[in-house]
N, C-alpha and C. Protein backbone atom coordinates (compact mmCIF):
# COMPACT_ATOMS: atom_id res chain seq x y z
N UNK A 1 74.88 55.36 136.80
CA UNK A 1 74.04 55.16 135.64
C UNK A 1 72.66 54.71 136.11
N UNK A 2 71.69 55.00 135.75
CA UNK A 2 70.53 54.60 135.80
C UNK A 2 69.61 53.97 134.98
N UNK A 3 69.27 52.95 135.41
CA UNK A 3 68.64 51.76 134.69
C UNK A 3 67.34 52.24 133.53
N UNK A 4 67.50 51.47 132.44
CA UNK A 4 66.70 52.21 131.51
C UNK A 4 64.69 52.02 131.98
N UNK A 5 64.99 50.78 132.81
CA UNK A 5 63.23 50.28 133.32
C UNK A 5 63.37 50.56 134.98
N UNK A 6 61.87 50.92 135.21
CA UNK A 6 62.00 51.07 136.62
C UNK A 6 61.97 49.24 137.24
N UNK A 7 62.94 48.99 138.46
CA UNK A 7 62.45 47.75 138.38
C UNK A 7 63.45 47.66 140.05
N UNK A 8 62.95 47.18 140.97
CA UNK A 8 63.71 46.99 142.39
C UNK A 8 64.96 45.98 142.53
N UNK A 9 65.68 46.35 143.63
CA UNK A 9 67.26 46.55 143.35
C UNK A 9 67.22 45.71 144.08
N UNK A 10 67.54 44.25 143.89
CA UNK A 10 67.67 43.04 144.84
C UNK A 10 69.45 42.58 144.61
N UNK A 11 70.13 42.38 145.62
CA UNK A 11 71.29 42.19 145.84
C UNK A 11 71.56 40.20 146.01
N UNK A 12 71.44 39.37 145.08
CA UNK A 12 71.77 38.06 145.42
C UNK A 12 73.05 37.07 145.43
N UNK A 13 72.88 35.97 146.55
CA UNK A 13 74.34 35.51 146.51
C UNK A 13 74.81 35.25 145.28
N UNK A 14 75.95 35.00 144.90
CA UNK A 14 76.60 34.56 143.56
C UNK A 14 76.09 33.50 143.61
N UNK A 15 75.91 32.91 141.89
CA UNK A 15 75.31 31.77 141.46
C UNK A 15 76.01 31.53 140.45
N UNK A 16 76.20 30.04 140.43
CA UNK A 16 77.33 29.26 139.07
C UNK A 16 76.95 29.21 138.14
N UNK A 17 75.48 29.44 137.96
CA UNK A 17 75.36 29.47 136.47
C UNK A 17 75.29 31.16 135.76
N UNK A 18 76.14 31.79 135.99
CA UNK A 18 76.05 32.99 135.87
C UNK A 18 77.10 32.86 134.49
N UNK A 19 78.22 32.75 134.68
CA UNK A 19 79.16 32.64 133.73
C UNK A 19 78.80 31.78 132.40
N UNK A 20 78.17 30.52 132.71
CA UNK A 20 77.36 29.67 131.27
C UNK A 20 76.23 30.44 130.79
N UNK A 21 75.77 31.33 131.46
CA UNK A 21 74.50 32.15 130.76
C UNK A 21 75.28 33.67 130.38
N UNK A 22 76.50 33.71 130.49
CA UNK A 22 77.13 35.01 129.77
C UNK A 22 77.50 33.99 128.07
N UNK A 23 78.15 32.78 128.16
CA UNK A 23 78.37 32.11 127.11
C UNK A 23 77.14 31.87 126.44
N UNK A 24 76.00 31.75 126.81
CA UNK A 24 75.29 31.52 125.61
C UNK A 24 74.33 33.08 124.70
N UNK A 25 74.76 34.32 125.95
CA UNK A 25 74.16 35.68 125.28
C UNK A 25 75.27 35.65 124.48
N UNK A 26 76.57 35.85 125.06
CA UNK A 26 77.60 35.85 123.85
C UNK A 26 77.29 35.68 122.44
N UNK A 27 77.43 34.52 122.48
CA UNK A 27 77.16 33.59 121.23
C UNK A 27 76.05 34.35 120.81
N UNK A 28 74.33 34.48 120.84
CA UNK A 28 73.55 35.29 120.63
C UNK A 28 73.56 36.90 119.81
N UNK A 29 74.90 37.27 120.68
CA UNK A 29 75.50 38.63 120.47
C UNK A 29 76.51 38.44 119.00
N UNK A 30 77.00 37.89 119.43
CA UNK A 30 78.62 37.53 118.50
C UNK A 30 77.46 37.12 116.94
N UNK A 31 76.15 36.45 116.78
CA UNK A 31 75.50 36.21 115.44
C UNK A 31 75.04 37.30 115.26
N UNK A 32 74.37 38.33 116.16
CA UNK A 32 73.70 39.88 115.81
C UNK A 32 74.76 40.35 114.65
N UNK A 33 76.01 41.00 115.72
CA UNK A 33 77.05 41.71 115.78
C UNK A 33 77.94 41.22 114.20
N UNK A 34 78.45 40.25 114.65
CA UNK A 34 79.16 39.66 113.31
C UNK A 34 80.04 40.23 113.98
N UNK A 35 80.77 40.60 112.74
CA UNK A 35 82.44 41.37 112.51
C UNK A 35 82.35 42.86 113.19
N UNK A 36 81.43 43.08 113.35
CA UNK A 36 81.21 44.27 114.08
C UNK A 36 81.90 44.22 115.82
N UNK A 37 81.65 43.23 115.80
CA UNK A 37 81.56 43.19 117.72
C UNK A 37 83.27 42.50 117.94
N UNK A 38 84.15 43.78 118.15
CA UNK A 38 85.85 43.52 118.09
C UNK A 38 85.99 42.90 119.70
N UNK A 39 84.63 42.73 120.48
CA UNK A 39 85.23 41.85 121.92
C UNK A 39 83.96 41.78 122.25
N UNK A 40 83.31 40.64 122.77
CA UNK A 40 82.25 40.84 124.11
C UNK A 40 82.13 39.88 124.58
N UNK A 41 82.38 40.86 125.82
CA UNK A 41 82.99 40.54 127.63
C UNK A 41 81.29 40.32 128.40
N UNK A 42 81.84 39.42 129.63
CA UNK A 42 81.03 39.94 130.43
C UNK A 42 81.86 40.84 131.38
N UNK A 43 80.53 41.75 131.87
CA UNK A 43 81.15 42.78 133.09
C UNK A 43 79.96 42.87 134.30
N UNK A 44 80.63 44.03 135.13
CA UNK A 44 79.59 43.64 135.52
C UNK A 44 79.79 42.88 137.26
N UNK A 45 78.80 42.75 137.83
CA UNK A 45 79.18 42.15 139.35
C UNK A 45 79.25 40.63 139.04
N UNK A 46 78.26 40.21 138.17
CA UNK A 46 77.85 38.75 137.87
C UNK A 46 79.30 38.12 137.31
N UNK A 47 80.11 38.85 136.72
CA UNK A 47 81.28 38.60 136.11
C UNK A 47 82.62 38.23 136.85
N UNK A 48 82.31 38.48 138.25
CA UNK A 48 83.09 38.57 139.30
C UNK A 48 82.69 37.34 140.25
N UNK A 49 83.64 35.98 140.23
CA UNK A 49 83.55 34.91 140.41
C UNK A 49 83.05 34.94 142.26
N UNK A 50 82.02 34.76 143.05
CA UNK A 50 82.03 35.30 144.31
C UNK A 50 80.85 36.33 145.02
N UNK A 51 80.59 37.61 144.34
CA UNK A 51 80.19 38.47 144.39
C UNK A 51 78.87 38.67 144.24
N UNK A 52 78.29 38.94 145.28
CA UNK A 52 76.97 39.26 145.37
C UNK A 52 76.68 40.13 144.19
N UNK A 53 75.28 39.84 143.55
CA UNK A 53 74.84 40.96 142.33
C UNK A 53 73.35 41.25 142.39
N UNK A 54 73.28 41.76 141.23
CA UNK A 54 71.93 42.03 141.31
C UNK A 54 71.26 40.56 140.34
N UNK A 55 70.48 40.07 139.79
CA UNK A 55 70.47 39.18 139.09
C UNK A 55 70.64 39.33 137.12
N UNK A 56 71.20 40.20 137.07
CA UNK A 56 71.49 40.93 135.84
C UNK A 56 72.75 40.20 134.92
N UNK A 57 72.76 39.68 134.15
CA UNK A 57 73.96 39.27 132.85
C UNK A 57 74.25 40.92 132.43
N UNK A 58 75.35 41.78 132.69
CA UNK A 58 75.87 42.96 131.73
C UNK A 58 76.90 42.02 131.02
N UNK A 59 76.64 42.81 129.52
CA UNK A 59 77.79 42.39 128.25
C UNK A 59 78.29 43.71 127.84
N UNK A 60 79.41 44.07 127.40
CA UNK A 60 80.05 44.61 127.04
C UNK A 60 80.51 44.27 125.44
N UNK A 61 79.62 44.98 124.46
CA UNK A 61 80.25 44.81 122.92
C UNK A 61 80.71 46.01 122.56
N UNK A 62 82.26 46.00 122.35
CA UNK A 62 83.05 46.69 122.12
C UNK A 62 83.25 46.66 120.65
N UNK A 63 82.99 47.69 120.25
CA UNK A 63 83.08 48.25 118.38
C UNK A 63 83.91 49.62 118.08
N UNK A 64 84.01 49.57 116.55
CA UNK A 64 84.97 50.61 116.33
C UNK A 64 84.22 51.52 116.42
N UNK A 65 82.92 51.33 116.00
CA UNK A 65 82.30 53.22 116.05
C UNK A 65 80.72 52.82 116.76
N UNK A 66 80.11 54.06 117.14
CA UNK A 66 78.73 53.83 117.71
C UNK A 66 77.51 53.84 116.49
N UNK A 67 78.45 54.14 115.69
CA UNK A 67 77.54 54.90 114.21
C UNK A 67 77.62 53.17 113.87
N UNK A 68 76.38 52.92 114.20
CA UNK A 68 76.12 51.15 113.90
C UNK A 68 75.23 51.33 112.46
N UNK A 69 75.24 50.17 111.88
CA UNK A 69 74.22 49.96 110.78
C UNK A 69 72.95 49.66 110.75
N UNK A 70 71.97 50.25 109.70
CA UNK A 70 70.98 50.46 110.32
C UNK A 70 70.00 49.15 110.40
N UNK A 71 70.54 47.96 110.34
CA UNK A 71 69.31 46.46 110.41
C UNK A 71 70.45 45.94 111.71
N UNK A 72 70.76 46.52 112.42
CA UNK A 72 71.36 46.25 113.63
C UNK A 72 70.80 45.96 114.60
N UNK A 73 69.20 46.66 114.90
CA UNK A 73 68.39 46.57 115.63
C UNK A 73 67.43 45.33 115.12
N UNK A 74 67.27 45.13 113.46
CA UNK A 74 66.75 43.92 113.48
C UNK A 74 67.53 42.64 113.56
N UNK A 75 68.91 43.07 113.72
CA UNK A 75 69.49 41.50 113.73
C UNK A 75 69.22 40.91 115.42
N UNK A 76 69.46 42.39 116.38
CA UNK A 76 69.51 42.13 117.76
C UNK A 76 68.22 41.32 118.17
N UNK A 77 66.86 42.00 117.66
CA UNK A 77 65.89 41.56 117.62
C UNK A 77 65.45 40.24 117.38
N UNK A 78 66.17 39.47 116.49
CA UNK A 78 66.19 38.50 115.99
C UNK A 78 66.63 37.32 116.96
N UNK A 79 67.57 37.67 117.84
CA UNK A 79 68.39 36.89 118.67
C UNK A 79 67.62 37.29 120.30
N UNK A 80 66.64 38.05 120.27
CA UNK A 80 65.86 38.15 121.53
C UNK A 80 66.42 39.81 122.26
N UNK A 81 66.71 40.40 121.54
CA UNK A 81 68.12 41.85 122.05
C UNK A 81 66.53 43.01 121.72
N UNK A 82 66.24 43.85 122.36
CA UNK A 82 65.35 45.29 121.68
C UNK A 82 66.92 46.54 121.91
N UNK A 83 67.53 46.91 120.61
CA UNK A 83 67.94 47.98 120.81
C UNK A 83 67.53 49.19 121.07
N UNK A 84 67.99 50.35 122.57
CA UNK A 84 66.96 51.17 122.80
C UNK A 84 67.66 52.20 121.32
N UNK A 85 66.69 53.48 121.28
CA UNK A 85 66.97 54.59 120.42
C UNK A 85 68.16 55.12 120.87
N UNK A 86 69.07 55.58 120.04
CA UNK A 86 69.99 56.75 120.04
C UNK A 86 70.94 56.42 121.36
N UNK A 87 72.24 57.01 120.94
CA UNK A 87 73.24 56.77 122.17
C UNK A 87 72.96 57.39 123.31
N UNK A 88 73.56 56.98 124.60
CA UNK A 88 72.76 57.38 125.85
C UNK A 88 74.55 57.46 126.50
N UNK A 89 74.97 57.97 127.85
CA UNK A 89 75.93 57.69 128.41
C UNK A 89 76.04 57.31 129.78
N UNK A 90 77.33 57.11 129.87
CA UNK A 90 77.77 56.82 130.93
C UNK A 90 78.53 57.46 132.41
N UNK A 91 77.92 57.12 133.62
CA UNK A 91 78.78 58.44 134.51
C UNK A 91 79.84 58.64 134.33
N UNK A 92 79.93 60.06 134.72
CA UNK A 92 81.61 60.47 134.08
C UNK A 92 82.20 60.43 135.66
N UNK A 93 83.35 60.16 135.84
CA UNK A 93 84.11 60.23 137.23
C UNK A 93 84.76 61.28 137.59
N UNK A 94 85.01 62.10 138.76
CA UNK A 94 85.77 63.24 138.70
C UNK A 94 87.37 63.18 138.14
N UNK A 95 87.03 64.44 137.98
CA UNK A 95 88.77 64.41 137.11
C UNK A 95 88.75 63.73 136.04
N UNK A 96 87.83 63.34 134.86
CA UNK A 96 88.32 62.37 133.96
C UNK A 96 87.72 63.69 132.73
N UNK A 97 88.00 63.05 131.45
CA UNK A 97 87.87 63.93 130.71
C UNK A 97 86.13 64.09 130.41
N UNK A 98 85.24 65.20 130.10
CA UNK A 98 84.21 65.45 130.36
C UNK A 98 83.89 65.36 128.67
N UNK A 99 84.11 65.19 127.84
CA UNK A 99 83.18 65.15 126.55
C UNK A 99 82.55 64.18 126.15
N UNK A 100 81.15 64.74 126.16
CA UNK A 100 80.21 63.08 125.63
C UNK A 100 80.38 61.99 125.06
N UNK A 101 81.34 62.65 124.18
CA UNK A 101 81.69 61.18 123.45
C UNK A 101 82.41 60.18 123.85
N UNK A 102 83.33 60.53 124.70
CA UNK A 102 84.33 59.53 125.40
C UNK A 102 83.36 58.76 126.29
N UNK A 103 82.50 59.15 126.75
CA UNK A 103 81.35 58.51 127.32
C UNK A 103 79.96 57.92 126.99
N UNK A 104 79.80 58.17 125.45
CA UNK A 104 78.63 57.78 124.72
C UNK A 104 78.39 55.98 125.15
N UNK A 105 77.61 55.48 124.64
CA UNK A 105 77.02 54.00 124.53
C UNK A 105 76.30 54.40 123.62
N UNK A 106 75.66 52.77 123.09
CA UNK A 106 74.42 52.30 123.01
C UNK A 106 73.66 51.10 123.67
N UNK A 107 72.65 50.92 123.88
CA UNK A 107 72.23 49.87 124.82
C UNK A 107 71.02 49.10 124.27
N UNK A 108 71.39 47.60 124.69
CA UNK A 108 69.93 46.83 124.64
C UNK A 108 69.48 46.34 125.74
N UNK A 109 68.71 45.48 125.60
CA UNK A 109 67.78 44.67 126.69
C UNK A 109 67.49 43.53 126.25
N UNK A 110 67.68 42.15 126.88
CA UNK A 110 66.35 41.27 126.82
C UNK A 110 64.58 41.58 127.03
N UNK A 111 64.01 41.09 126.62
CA UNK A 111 62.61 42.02 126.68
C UNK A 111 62.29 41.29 128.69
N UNK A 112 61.04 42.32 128.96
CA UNK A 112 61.05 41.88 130.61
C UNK A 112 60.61 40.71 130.92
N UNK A 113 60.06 39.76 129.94
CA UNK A 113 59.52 38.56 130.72
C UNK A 113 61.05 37.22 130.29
N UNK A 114 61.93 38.00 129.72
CA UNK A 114 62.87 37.19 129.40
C UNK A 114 64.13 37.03 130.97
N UNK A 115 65.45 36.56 130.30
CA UNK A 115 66.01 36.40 131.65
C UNK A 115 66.71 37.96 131.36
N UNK A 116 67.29 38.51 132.74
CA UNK A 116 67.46 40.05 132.65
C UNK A 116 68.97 40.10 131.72
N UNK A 117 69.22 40.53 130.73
CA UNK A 117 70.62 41.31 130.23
C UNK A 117 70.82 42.25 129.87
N UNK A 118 71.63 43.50 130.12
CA UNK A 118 71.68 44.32 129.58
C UNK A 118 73.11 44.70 128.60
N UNK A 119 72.83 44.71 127.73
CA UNK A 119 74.12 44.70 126.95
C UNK A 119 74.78 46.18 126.55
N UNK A 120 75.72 46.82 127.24
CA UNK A 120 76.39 47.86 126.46
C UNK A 120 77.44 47.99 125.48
N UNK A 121 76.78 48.47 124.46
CA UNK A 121 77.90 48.69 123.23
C UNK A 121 78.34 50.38 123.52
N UNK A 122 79.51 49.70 123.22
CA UNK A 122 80.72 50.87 123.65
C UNK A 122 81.71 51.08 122.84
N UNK A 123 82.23 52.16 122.38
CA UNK A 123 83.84 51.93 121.46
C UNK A 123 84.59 51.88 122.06
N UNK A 124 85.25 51.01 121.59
CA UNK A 124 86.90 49.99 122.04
C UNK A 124 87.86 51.18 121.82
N UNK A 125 88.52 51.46 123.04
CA UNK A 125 89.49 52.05 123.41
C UNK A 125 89.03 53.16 124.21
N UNK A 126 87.25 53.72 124.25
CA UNK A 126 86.85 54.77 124.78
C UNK A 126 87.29 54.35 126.12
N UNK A 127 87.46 55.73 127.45
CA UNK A 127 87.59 55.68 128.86
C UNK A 127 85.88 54.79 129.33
N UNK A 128 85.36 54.57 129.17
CA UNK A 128 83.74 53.98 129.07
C UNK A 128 84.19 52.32 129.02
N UNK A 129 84.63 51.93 127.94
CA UNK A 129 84.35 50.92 127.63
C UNK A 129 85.87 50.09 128.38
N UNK A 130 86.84 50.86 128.44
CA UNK A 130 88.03 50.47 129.49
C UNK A 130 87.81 50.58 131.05
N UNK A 131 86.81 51.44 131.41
CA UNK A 131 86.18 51.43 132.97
C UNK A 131 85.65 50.14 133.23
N UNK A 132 85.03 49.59 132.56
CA UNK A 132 84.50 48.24 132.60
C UNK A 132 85.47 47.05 132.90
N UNK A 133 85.98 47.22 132.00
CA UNK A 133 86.80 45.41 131.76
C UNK A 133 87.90 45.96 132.98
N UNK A 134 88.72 47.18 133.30
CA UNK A 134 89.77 47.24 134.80
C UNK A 134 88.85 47.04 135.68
N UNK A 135 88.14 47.51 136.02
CA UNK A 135 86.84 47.39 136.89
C UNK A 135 86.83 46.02 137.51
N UNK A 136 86.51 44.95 136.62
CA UNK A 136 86.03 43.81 136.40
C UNK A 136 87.39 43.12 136.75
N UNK A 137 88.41 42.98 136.08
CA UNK A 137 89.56 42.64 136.23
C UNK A 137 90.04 42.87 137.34
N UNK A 138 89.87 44.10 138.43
CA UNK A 138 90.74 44.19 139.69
C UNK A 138 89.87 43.73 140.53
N UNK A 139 88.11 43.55 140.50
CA UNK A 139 87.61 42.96 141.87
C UNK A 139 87.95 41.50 141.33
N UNK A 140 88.42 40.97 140.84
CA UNK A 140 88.22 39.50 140.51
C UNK A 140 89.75 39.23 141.09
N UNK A 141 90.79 40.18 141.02
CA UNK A 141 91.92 40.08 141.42
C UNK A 141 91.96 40.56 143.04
N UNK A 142 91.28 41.26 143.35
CA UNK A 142 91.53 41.78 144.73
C UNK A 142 90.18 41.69 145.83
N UNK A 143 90.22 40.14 146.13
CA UNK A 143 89.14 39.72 147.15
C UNK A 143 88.41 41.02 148.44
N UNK A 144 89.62 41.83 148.80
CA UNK A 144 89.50 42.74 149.79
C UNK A 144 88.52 43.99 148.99
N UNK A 145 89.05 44.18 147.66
CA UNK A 145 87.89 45.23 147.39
C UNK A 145 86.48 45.01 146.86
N UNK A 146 86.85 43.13 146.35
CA UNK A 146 85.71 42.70 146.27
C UNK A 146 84.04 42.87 147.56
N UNK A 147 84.49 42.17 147.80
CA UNK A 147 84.28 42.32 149.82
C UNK A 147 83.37 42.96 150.05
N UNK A 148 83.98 44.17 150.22
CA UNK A 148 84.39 45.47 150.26
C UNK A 148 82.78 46.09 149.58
N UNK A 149 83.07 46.44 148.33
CA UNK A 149 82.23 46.44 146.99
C UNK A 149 80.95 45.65 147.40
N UNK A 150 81.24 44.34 147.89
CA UNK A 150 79.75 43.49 147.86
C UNK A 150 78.83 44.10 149.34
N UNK A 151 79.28 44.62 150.23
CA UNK A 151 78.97 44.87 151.35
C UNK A 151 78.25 46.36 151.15
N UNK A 152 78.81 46.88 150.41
CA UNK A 152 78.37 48.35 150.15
C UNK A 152 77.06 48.37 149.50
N UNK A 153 76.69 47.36 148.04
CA UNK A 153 75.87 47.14 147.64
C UNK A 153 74.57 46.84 148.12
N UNK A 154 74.89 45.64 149.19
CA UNK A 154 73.83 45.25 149.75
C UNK A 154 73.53 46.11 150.70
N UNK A 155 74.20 47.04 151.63
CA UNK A 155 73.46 47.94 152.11
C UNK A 155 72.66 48.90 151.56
N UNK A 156 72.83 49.96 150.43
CA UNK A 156 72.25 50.43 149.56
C UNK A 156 71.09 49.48 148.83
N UNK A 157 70.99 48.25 148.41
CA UNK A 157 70.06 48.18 147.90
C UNK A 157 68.86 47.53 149.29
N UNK A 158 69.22 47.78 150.27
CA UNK A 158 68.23 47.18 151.64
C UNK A 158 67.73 48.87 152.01
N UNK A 159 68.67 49.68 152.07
CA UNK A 159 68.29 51.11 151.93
C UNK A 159 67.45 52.04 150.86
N UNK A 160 67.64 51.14 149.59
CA UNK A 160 67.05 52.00 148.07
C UNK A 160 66.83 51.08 147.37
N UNK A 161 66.23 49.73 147.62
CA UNK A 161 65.80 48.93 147.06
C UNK A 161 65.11 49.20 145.73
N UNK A 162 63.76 50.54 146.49
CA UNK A 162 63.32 51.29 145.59
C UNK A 162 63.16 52.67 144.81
N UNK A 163 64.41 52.81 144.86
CA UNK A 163 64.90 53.91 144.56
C UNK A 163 66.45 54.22 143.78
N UNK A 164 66.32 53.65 142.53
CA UNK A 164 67.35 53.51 141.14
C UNK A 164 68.19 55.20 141.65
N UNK A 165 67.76 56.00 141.35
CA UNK A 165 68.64 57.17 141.26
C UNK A 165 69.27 57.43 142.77
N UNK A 166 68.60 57.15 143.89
CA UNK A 166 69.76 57.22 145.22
C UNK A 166 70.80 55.84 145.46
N UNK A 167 70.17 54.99 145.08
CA UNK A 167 71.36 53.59 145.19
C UNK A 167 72.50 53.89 144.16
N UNK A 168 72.18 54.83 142.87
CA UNK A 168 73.25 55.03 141.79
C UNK A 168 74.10 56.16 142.37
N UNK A 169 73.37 56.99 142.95
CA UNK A 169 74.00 58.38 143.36
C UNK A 169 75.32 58.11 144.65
N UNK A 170 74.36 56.78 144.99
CA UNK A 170 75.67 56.46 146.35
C UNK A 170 77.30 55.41 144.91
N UNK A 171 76.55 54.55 144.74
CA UNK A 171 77.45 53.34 143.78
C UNK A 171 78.39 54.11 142.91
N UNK A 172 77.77 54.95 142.35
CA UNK A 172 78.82 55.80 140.99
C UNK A 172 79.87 56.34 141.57
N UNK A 173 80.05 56.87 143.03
CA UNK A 173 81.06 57.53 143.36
C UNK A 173 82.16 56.20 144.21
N UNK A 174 81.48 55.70 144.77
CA UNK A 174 81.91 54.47 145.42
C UNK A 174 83.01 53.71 143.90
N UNK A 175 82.16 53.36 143.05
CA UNK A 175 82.82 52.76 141.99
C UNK A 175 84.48 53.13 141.55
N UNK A 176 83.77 54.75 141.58
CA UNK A 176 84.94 55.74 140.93
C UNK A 176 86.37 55.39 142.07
N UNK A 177 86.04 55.13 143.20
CA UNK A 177 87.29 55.18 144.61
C UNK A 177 87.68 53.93 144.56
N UNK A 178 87.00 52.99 143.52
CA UNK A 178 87.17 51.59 143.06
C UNK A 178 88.17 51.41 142.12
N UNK A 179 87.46 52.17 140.69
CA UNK A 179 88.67 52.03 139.85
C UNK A 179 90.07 53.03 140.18
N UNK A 180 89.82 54.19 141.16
CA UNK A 180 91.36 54.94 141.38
C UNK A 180 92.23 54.10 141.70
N UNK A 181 91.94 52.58 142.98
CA UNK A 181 92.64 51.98 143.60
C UNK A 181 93.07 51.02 142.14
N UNK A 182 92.28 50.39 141.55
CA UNK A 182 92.25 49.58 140.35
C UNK A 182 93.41 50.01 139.08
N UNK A 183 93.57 51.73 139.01
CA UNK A 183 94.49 52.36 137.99
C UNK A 183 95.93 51.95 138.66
N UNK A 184 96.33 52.37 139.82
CA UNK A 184 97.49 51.63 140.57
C UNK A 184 98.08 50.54 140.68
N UNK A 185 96.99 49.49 140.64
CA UNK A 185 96.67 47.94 140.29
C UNK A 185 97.19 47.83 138.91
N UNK A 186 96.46 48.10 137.99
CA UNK A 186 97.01 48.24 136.57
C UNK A 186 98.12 48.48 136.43
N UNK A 187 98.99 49.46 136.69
CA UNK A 187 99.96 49.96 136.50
C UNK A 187 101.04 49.67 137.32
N UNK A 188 100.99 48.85 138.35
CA UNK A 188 101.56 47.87 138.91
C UNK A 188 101.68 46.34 138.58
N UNK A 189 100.90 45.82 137.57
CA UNK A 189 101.03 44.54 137.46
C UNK A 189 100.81 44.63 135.60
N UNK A 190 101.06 45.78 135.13
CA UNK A 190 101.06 45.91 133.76
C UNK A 190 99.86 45.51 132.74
N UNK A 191 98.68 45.60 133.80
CA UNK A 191 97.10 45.23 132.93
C UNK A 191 97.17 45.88 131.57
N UNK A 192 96.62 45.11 131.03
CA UNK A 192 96.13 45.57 129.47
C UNK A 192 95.31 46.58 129.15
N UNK A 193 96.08 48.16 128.54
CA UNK A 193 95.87 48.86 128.46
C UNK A 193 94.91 49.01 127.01
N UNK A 194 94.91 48.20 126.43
CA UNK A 194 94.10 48.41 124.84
C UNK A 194 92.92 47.93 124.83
């Protein structure tokens, strides 16, 4: 996926206040959203107790449909959120099913002089919005692919610091050999499929 602003790809150690600054976008999110927003997660590297990231909060608001209402963008607004225009997607992985929609989003931002978040709204149950939270769930469970994952990053972003579309072009496929090991994981320890 490629970042909606051009902006250089810095890889930093994990920091503790990462998780208290997902609790207070939450909250932020959860007053936009209302009854709308059926989960939001953090995801994401920052989400992963350990793990080198970029300095980015990703949220994950999971809804029944993308077809949002239309003062949605002023509630986000309201709470510091710019919703961008129109649904955008997400890389598709080989072998997975190829129709846009299973892969649609929508996305916001904190504005740039704020602290960085990017929030994806996704429908709950799409392959999109379940890539995330197994994702998230098996590096937090499996230190070795964590590791692993963090080592890869930081080479790519010392290699493509400035350069969003070759650091993604390497990460997206890397990811994908992430969650294959992660579906096994799941299905070995009975992760939550819904």
């Amino acid at each position: 996926m490629t970042l909606p602003a051009t902006m250089s790809i810095e890889i930093v150690a994990p920091r503790a206040e990462w998780s208290a600054e997902f609790g207070s976008i939450a909250s932020r999110l959860a007053d936009a959203f209302g009854p709308l927003a059926l989960r939001i997660e953090h995801i994401g590297s920052t989400s992963v107790p350990g793990l080198p990231a970029k300095n980015v909060i990703d949220v994950q608001v999971s809804v029944a449909s993308l077809e949002l209402p239309a003062d949605i963008g002023n509630r986000l607004a309201r709470e510091g959120f710019t919703l961008l225009a129109g649904p955008s997607g997400d890389h598709v992985p080989c072998d997975a099913p190829t129709a846009p929609e299973l892969w649609a989003k929508r996305y916001a931002k904190a504005p740039d002089a704020a602290r960085r978040v990017n929030v994806h709204i996704r429908r709950l149950g799409a392959p999109n919005e379940r890539y995330a939270r197994l994702f998230r769930d098996y590096l937090r469970a499996s230190p070795a692919a964590a590791g692993t994952y963090a080592l890869i990053k930081q080479e790519l972003a010392a290699r493509h610091s400035d350069d969003e579309d070759a650091y993604y072009a390497v990460k997206d496929p890397v990811c994908d050999l992430i969650i294959d090991a992660a579906e096994l994981w799941a299905a070995a320890t009975g992760w939550d499929r819904a």
